[in-house]
PDB file of N, CA and C in Angstrom:
ATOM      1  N   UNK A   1      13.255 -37.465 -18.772  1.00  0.00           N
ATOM      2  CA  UNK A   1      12.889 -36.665 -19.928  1.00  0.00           C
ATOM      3  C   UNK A   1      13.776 -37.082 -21.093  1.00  0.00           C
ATOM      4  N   UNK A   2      13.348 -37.324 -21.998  1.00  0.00           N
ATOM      5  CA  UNK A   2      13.938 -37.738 -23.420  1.00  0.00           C
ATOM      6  C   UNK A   2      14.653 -36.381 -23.566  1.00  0.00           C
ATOM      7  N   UNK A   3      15.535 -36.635 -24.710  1.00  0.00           N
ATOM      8  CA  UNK A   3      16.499 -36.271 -25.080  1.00  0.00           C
ATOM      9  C   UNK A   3      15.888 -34.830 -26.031  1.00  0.00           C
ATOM     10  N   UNK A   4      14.893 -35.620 -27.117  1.00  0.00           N
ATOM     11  CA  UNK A   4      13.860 -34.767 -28.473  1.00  0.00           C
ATOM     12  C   UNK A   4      13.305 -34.170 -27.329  1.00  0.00           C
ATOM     13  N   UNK A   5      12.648 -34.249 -26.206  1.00  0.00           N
ATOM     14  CA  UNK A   5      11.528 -33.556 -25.761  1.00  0.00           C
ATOM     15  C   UNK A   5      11.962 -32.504 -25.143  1.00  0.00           C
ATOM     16  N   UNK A   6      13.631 -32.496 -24.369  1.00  0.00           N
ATOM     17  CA  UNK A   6      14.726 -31.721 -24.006  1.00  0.00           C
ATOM     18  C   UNK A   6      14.764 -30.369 -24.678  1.00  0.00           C
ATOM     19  N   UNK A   7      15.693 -30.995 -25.688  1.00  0.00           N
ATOM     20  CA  UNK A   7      15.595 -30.417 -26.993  1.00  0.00           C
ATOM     21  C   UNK A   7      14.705 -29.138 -27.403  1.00  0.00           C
ATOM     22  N   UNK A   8      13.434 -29.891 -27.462  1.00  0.00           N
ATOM     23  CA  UNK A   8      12.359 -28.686 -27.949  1.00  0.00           C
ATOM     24  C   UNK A   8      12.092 -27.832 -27.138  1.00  0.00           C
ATOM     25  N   UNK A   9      11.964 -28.471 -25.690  1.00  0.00           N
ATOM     26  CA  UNK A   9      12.058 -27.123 -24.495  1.00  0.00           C
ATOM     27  C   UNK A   9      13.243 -26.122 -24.106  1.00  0.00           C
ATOM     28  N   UNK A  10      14.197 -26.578 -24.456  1.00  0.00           N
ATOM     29  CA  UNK A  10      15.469 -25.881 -24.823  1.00  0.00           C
ATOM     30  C   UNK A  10      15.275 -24.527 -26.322  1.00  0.00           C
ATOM     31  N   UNK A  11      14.581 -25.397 -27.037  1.00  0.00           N
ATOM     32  CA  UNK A  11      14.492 -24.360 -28.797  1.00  0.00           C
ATOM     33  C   UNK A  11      13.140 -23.170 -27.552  1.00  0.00           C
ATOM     34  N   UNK A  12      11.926 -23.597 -27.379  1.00  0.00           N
ATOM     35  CA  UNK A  12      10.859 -22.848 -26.818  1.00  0.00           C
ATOM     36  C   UNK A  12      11.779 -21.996 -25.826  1.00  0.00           C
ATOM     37  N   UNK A  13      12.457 -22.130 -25.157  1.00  0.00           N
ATOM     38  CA  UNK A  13      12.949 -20.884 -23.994  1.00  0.00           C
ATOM     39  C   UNK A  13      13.922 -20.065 -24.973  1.00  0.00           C
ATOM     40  N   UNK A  14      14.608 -20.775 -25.713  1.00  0.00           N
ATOM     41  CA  UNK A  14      15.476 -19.612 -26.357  1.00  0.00           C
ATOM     42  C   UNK A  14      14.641 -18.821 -27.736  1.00  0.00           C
ATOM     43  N   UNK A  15      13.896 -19.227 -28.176  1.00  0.00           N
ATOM     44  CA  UNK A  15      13.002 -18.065 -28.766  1.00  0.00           C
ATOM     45  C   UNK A  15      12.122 -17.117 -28.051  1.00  0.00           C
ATOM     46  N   UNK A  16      11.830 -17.564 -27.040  1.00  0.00           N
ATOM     47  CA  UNK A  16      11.329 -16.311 -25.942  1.00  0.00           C
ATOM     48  C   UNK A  16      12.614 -15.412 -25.741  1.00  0.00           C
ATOM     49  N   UNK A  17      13.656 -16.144 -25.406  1.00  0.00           N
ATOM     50  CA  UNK A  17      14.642 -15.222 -25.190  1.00  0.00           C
ATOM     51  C   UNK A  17      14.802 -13.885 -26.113  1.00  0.00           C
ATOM     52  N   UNK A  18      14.659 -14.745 -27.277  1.00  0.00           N
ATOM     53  CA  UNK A  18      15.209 -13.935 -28.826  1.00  0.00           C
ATOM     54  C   UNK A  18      13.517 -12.850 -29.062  1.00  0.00           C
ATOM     55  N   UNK A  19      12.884 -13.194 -28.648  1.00  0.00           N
ATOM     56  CA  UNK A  19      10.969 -12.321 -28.794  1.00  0.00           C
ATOM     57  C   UNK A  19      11.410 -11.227 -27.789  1.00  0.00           C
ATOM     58  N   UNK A  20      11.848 -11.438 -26.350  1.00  0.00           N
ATOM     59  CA  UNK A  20      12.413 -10.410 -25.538  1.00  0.00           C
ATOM     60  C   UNK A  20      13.144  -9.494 -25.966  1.00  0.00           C
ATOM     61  N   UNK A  21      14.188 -10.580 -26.353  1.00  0.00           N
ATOM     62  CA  UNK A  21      15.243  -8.898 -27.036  1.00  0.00           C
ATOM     63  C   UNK A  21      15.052  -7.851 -27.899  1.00  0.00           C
ATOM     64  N   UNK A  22      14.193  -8.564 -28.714  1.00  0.00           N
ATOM     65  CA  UNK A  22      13.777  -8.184 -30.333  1.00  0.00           C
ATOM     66  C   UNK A  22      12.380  -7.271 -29.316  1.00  0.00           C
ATOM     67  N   UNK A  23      11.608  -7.274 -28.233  1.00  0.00           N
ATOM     68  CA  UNK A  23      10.919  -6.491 -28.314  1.00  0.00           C
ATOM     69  C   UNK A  23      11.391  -5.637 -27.151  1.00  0.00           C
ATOM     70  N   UNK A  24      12.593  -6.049 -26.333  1.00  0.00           N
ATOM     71  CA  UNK A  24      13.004  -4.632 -25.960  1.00  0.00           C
ATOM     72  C   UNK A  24      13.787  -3.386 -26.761  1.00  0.00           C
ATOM     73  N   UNK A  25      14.296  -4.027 -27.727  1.00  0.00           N
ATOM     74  CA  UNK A  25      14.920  -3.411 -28.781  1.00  0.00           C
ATOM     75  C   UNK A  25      14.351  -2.623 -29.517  1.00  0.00           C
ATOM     76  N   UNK A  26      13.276  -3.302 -29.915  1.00  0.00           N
ATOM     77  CA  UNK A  26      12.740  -2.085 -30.458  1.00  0.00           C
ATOM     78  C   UNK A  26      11.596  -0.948 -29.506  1.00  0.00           C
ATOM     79  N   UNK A  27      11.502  -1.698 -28.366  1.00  0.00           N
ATOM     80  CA  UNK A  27      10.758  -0.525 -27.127  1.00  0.00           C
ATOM     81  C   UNK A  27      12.117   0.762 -26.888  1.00  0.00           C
ATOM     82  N   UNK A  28      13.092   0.303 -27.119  1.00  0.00           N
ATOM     83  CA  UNK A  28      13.900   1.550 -26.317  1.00  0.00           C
ATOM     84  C   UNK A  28      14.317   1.957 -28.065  1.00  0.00           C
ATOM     85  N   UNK A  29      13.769   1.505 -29.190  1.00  0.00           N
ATOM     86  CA  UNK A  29      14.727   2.375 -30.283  1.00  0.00           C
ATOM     87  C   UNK A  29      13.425   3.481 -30.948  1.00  0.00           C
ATOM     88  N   UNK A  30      12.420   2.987 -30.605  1.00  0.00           N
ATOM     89  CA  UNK A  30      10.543   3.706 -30.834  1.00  0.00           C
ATOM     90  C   UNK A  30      10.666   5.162 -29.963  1.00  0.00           C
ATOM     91  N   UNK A  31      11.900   4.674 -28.280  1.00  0.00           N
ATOM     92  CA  UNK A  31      11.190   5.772 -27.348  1.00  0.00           C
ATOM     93  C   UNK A  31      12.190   6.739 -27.898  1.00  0.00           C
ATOM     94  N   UNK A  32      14.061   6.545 -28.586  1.00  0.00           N
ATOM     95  CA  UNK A  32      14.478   7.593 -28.691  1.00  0.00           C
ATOM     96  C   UNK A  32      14.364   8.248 -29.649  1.00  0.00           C
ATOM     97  N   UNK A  33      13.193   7.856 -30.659  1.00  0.00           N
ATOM     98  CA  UNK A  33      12.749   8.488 -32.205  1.00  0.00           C
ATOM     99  C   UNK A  33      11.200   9.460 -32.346  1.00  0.00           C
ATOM    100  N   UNK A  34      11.296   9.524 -30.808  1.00  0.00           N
ATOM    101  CA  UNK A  34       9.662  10.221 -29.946  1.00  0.00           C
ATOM    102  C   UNK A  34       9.930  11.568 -30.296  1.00  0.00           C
ATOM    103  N   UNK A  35       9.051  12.451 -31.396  1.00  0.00           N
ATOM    104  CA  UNK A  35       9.345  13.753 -31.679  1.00  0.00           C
ATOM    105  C   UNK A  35       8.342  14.493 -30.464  1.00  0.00           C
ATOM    106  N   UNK A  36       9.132  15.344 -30.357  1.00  0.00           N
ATOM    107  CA  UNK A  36       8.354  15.985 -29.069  1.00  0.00           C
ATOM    108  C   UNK A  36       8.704  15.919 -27.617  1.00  0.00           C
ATOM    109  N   UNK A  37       9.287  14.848 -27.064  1.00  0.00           N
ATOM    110  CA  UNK A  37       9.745  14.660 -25.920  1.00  0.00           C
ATOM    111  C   UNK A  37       9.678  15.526 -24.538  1.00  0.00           C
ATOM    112  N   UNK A  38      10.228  16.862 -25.222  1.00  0.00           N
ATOM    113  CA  UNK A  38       9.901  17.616 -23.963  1.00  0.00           C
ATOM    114  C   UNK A  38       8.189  18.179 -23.553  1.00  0.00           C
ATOM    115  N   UNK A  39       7.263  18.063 -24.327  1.00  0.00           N
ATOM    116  CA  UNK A  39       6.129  18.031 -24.247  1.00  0.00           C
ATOM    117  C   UNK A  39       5.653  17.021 -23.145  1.00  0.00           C
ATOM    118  N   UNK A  40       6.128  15.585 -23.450  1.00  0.00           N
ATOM    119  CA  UNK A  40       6.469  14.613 -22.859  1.00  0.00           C
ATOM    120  C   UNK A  40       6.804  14.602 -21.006  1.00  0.00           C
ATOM    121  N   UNK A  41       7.652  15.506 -21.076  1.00  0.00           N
ATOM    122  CA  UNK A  41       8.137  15.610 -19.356  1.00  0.00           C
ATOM    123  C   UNK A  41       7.183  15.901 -18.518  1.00  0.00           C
ATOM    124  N   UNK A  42       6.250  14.996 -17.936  1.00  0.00           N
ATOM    125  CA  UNK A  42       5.146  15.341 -17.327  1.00  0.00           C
ATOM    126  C   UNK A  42       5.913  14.610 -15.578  1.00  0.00           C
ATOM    127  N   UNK A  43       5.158  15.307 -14.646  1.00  0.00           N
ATOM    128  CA  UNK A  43       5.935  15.184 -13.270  1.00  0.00           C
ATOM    129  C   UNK A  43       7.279  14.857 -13.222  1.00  0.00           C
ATOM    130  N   UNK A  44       8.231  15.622 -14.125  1.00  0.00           N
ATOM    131  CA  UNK A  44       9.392  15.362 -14.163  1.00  0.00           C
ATOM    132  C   UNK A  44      10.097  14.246 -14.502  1.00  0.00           C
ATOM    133  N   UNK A  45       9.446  12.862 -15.432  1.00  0.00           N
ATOM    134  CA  UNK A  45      10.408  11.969 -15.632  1.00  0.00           C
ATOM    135  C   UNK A  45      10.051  12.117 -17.476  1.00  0.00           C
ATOM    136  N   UNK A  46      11.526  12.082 -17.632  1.00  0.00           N
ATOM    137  CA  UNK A  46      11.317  12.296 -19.171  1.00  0.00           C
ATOM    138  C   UNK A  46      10.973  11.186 -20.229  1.00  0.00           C
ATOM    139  N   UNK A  47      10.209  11.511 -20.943  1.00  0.00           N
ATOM    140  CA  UNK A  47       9.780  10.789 -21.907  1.00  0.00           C
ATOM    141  C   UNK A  47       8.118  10.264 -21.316  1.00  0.00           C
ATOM    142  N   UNK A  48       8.173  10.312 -20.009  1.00  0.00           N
ATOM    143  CA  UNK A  48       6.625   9.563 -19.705  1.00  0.00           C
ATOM    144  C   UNK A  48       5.535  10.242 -20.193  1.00  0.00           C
ATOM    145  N   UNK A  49       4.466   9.238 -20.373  1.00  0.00           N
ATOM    146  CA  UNK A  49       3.244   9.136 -20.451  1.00  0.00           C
ATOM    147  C   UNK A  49       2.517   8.851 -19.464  1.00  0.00           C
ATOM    148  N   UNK A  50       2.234   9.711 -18.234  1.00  0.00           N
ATOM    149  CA  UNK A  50       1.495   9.318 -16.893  1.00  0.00           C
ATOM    150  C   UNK A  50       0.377   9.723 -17.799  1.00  0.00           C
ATOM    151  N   UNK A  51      -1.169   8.604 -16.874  1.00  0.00           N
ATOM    152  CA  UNK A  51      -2.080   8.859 -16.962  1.00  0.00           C
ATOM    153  C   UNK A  51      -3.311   9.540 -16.374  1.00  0.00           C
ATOM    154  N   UNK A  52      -2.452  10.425 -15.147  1.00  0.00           N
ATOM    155  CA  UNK A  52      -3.018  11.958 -14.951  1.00  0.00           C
ATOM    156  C   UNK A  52      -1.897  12.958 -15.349  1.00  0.00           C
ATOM    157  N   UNK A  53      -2.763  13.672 -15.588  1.00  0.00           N
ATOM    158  CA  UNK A  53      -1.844  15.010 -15.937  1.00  0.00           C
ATOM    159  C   UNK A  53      -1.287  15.855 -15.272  1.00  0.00           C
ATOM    160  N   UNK A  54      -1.818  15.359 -14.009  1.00  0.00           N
ATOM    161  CA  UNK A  54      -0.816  15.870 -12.790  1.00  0.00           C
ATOM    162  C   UNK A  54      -0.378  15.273 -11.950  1.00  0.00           C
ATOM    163  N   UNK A  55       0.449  15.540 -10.930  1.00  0.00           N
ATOM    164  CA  UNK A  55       0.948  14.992  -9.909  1.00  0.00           C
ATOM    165  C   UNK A  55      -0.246  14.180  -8.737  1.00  0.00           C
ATOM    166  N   UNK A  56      -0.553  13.343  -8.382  1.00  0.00           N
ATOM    167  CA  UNK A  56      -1.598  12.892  -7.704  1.00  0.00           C
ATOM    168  C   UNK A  56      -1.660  13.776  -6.270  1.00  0.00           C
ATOM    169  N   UNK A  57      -0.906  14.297  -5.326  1.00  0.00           N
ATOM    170  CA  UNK A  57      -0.380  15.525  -4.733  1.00  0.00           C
ATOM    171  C   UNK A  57      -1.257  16.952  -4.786  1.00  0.00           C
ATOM    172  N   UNK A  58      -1.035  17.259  -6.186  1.00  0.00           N
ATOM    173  CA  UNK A  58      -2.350  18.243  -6.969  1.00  0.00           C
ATOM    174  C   UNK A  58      -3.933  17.891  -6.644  1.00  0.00           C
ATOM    175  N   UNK A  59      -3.973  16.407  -6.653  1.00  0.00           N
ATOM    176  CA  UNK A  59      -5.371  16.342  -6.813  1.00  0.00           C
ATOM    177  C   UNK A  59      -6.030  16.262  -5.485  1.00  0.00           C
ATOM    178  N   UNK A  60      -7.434  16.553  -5.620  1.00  0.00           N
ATOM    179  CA  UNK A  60      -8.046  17.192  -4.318  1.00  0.00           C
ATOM    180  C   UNK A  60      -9.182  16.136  -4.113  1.00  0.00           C
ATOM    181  N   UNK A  61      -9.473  15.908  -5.189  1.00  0.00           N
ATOM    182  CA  UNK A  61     -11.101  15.069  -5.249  1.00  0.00           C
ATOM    183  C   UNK A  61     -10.895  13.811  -6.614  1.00  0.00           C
ATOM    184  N   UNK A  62     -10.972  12.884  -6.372  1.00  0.00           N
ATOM    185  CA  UNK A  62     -11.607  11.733  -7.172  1.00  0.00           C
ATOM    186  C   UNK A  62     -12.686  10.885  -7.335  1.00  0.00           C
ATOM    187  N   UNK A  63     -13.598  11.315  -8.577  1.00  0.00           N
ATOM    188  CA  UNK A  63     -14.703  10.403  -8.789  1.00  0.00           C
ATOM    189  C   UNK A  63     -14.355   9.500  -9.195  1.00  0.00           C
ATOM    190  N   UNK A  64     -15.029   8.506  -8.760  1.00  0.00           N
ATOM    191  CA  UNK A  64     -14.948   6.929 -10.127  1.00  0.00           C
ATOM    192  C   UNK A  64     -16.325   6.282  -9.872  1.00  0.00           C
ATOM    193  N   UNK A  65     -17.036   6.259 -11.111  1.00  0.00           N
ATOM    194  CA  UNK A  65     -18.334   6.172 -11.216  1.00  0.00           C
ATOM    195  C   UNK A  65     -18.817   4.453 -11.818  1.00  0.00           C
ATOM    196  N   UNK A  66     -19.433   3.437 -10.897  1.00  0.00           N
ATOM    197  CA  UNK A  66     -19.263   2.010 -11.419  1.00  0.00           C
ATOM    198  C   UNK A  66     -20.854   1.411 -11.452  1.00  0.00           C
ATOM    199  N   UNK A  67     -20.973   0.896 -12.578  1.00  0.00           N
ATOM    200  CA  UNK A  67     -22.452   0.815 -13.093  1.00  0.00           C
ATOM    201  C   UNK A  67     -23.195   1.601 -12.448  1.00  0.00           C
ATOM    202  N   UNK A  68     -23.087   3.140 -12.942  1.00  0.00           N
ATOM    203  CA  UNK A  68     -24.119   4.557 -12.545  1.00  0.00           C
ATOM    204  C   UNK A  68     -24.279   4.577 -10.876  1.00  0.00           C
ATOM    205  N   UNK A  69     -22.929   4.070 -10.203  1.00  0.00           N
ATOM    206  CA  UNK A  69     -22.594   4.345  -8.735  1.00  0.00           C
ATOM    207  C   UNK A  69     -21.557   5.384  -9.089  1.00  0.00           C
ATOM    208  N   UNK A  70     -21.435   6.192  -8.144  1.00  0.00           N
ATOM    209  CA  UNK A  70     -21.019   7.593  -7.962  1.00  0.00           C
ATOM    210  C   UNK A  70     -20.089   7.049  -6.933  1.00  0.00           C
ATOM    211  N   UNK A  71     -18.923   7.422  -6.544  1.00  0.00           N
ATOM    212  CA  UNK A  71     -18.070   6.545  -5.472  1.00  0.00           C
ATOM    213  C   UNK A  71     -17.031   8.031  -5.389  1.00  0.00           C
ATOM    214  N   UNK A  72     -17.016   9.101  -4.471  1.00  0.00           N
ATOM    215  CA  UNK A  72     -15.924  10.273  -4.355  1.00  0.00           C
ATOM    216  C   UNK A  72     -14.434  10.295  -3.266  1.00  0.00           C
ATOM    217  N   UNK A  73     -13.334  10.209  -3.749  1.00  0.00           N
ATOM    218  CA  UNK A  73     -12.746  10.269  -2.697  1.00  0.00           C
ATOM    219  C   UNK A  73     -12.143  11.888  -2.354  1.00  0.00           C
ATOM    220  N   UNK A  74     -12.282  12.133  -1.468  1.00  0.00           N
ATOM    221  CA  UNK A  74     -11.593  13.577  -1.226  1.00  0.00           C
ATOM    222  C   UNK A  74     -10.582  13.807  -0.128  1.00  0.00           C
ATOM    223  N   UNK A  75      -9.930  14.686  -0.144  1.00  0.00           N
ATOM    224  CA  UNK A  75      -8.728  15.248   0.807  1.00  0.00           C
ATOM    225  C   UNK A  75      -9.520  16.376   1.839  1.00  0.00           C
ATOM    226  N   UNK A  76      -9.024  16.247   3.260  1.00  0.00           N
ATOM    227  CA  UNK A  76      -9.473  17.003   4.359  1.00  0.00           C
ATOM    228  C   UNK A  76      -8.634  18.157   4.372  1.00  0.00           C
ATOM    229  N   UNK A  77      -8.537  19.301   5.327  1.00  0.00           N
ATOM    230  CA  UNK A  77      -7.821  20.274   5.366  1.00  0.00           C
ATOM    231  C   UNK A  77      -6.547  19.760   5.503  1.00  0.00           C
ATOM    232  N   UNK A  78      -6.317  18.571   6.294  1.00  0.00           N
ATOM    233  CA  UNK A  78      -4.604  18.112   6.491  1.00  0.00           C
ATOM    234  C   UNK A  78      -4.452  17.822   5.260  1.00  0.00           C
ATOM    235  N   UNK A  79      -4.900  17.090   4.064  1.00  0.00           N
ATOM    236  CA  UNK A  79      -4.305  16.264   2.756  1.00  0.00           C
ATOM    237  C   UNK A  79      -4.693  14.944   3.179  1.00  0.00           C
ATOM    238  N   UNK A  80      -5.566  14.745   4.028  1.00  0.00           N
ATOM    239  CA  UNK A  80      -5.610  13.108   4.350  1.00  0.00           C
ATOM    240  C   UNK A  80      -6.748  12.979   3.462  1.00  0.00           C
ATOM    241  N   UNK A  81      -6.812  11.457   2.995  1.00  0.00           N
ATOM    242  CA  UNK A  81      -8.065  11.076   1.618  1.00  0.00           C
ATOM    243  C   UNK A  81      -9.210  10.407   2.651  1.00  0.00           C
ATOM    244  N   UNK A  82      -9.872  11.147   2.128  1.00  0.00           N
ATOM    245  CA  UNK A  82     -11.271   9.568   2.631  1.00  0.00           C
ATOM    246  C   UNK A  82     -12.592   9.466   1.938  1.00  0.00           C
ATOM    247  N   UNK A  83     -12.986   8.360   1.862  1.00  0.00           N
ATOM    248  CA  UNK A  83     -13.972   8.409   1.372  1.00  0.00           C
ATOM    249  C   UNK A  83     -15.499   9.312   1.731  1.00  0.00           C
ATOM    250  N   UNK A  84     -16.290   9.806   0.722  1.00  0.00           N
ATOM    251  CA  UNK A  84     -17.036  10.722   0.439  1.00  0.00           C
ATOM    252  C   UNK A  84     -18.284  10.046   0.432  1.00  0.00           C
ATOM    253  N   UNK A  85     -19.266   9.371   1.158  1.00  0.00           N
ATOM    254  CA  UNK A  85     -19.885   8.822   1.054  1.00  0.00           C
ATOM    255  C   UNK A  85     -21.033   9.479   0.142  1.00  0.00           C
ATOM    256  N   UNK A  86     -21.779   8.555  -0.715  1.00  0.00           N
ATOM    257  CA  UNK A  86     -23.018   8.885  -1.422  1.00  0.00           C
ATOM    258  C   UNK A  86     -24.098   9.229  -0.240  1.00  0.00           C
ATOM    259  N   UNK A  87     -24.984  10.377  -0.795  1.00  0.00           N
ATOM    260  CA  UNK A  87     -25.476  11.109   0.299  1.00  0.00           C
ATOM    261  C   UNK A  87     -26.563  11.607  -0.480  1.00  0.00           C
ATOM    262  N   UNK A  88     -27.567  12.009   0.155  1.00  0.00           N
ATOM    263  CA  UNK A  88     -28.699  13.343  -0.610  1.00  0.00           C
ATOM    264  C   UNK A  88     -28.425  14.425  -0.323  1.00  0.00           C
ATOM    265  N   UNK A  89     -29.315  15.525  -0.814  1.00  0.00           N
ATOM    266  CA  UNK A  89     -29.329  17.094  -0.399  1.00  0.00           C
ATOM    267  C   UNK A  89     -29.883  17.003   1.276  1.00  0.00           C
ATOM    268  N   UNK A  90     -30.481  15.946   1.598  1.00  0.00           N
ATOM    269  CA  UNK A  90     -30.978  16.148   2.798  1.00  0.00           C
ATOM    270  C   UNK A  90     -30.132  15.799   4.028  1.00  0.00           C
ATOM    271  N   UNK A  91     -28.848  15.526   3.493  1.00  0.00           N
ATOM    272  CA  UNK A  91     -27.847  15.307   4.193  1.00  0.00           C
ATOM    273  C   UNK A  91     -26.763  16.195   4.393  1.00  0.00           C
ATOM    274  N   UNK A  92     -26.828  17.245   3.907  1.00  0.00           N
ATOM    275  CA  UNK A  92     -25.659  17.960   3.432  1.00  0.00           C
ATOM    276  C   UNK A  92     -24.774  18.688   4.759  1.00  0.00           C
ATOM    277  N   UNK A  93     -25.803  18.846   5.797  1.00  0.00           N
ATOM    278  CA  UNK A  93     -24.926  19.048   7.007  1.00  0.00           C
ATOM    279  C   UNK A  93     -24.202  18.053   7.413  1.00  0.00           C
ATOM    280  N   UNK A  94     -23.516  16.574   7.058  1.00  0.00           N
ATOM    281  CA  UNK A  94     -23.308  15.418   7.458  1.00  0.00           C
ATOM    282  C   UNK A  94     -21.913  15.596   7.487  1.00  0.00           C
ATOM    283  N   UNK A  95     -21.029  15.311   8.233  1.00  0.00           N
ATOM    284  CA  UNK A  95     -19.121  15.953   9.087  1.00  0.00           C
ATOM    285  C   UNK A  95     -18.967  14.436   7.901  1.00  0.00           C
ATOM    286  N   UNK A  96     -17.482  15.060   7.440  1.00  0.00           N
ATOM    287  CA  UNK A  96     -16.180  14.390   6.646  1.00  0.00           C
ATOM    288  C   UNK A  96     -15.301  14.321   7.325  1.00  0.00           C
ATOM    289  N   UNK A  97     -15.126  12.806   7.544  1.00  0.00           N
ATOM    290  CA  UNK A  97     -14.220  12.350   9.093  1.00  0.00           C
ATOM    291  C   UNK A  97     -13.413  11.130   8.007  1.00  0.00           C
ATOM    292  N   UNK A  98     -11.678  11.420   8.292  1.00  0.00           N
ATOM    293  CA  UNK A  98     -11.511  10.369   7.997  1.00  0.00           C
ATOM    294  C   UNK A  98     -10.830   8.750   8.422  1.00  0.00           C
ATOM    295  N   UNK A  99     -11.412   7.964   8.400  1.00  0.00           N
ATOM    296  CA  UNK A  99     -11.253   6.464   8.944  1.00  0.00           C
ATOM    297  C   UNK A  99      -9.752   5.957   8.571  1.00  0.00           C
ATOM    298  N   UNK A 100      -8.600   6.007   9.794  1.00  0.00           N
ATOM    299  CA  UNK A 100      -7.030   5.751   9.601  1.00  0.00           C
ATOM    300  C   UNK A 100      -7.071   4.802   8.745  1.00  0.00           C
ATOM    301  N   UNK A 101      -7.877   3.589   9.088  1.00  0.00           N
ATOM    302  CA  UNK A 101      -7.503   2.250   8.246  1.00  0.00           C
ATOM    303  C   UNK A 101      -7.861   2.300   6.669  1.00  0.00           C
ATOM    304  N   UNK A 102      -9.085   3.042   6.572  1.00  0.00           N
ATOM    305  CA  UNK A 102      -9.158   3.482   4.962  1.00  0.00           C
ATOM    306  C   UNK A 102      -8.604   4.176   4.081  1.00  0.00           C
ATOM    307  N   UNK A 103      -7.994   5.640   5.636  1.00  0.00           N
ATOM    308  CA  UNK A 103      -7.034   6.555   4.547  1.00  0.00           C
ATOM    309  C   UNK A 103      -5.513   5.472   4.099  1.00  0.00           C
ATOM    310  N   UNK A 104      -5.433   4.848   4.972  1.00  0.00           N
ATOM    311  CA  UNK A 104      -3.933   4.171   4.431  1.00  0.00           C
ATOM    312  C   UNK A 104      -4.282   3.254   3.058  1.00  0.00           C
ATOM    313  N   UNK A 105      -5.713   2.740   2.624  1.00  0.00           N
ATOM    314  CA  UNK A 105      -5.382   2.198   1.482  1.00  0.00           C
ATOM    315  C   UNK A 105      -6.309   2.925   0.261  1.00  0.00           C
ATOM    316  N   UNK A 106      -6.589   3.943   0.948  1.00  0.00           N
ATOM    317  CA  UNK A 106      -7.514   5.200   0.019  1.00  0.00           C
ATOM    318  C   UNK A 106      -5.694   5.729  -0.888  1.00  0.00           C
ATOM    319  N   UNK A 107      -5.313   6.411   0.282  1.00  0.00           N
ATOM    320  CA  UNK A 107      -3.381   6.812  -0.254  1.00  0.00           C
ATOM    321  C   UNK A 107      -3.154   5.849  -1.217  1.00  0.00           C
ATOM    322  N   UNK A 108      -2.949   4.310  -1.009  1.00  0.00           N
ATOM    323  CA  UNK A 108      -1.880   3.663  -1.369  1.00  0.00           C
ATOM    324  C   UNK A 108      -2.357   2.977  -2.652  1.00  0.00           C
ATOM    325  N   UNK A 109      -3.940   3.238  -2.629  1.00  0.00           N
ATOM    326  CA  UNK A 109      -4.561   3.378  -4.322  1.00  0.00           C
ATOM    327  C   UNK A 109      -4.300   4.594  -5.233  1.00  0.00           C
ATOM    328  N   UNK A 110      -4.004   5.344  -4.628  1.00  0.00           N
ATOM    329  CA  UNK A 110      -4.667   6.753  -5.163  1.00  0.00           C
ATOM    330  C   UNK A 110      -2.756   6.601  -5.822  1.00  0.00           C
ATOM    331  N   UNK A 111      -2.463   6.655  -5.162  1.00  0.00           N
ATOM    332  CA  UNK A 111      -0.625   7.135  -5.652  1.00  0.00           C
ATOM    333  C   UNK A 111      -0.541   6.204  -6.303  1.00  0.00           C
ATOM    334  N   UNK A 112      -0.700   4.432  -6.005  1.00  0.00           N
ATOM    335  CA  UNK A 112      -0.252   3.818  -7.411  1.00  0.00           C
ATOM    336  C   UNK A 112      -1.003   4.682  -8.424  1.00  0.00           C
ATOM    337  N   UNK A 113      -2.076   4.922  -9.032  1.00  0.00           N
ATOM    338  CA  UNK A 113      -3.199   5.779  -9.831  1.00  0.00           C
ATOM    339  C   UNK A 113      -2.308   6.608 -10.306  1.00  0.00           C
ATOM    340  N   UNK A 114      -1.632   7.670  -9.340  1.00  0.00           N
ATOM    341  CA  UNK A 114      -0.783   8.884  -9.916  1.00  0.00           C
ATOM    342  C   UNK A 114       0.381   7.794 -10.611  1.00  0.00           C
ATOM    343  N   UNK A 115       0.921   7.036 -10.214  1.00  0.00           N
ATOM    344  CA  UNK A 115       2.330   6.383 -11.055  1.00  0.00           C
ATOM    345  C   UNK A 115       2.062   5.839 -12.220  1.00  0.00           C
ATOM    346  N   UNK A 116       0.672   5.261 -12.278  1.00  0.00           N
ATOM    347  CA  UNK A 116       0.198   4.801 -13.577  1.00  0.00           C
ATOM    348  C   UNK A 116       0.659   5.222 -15.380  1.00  0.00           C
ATOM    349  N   UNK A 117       1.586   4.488 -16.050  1.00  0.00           N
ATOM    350  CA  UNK A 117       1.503   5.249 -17.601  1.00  0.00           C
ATOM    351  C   UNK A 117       0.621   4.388 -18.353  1.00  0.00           C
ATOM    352  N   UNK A 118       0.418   5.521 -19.594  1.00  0.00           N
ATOM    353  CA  UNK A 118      -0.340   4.692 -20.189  1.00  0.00           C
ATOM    354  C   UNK A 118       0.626   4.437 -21.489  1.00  0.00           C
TER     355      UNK A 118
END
């Protein structure tokens, strides 16, 4: 590697360096000029902006609806999640059983979801 070509990849990493600082700097000088803050304290960490408004814990039922598919996940009497299958009225006697291998990544969606800020 030449010496000039060194050089310029040397200048390119240290202005990233200097874009980093300059934008953590001003990320942490924006968050302590946040009027309102304690409004702010949502599931107990201060200053956040989670993007439920509650604790994922709280929640009982989740829709998420994908090109006009209806998709429900819900919690059993234990708190275990499982999926809610799409169904008719002519089904409605149909048992909510839930599948170990799904509840473990039904959970392990659902809680990243609750950690989510926006």
């Amino acid at each position: 590697m030449s010496a000039g070509r060194r050089g310029r990849l040397l200048a390119v990493w240290a202005l990233l360096a200097v874009l980093v600082g300059v934008i953590v700097t001003l990320q942490l000088k924006s968050r302590s000029q946040l009027p309102g803050k304690e409004a702010e304290n949502i599931h107990g960490v201060e200053g956040s902006r989670m993007l439920l408004p509650v604790p994922i814990e709280q929640v009982a039922v989740v829709e998420v609806v994908i090109v006009g598919t209806q998709h429900r996940f819900e919690r059993d009497a234990t708190g275990t999640w499982f999926y809610h299958g799409i169904h008719s009225a002519a089904q409605a006697g149909h048992a909510h059983q839930a599948d170990p291998r799904q509840t473990a990544i039904i959970d392990k969606a659902l809680t990243a979801l609750g950690r989510t800020r926006m």
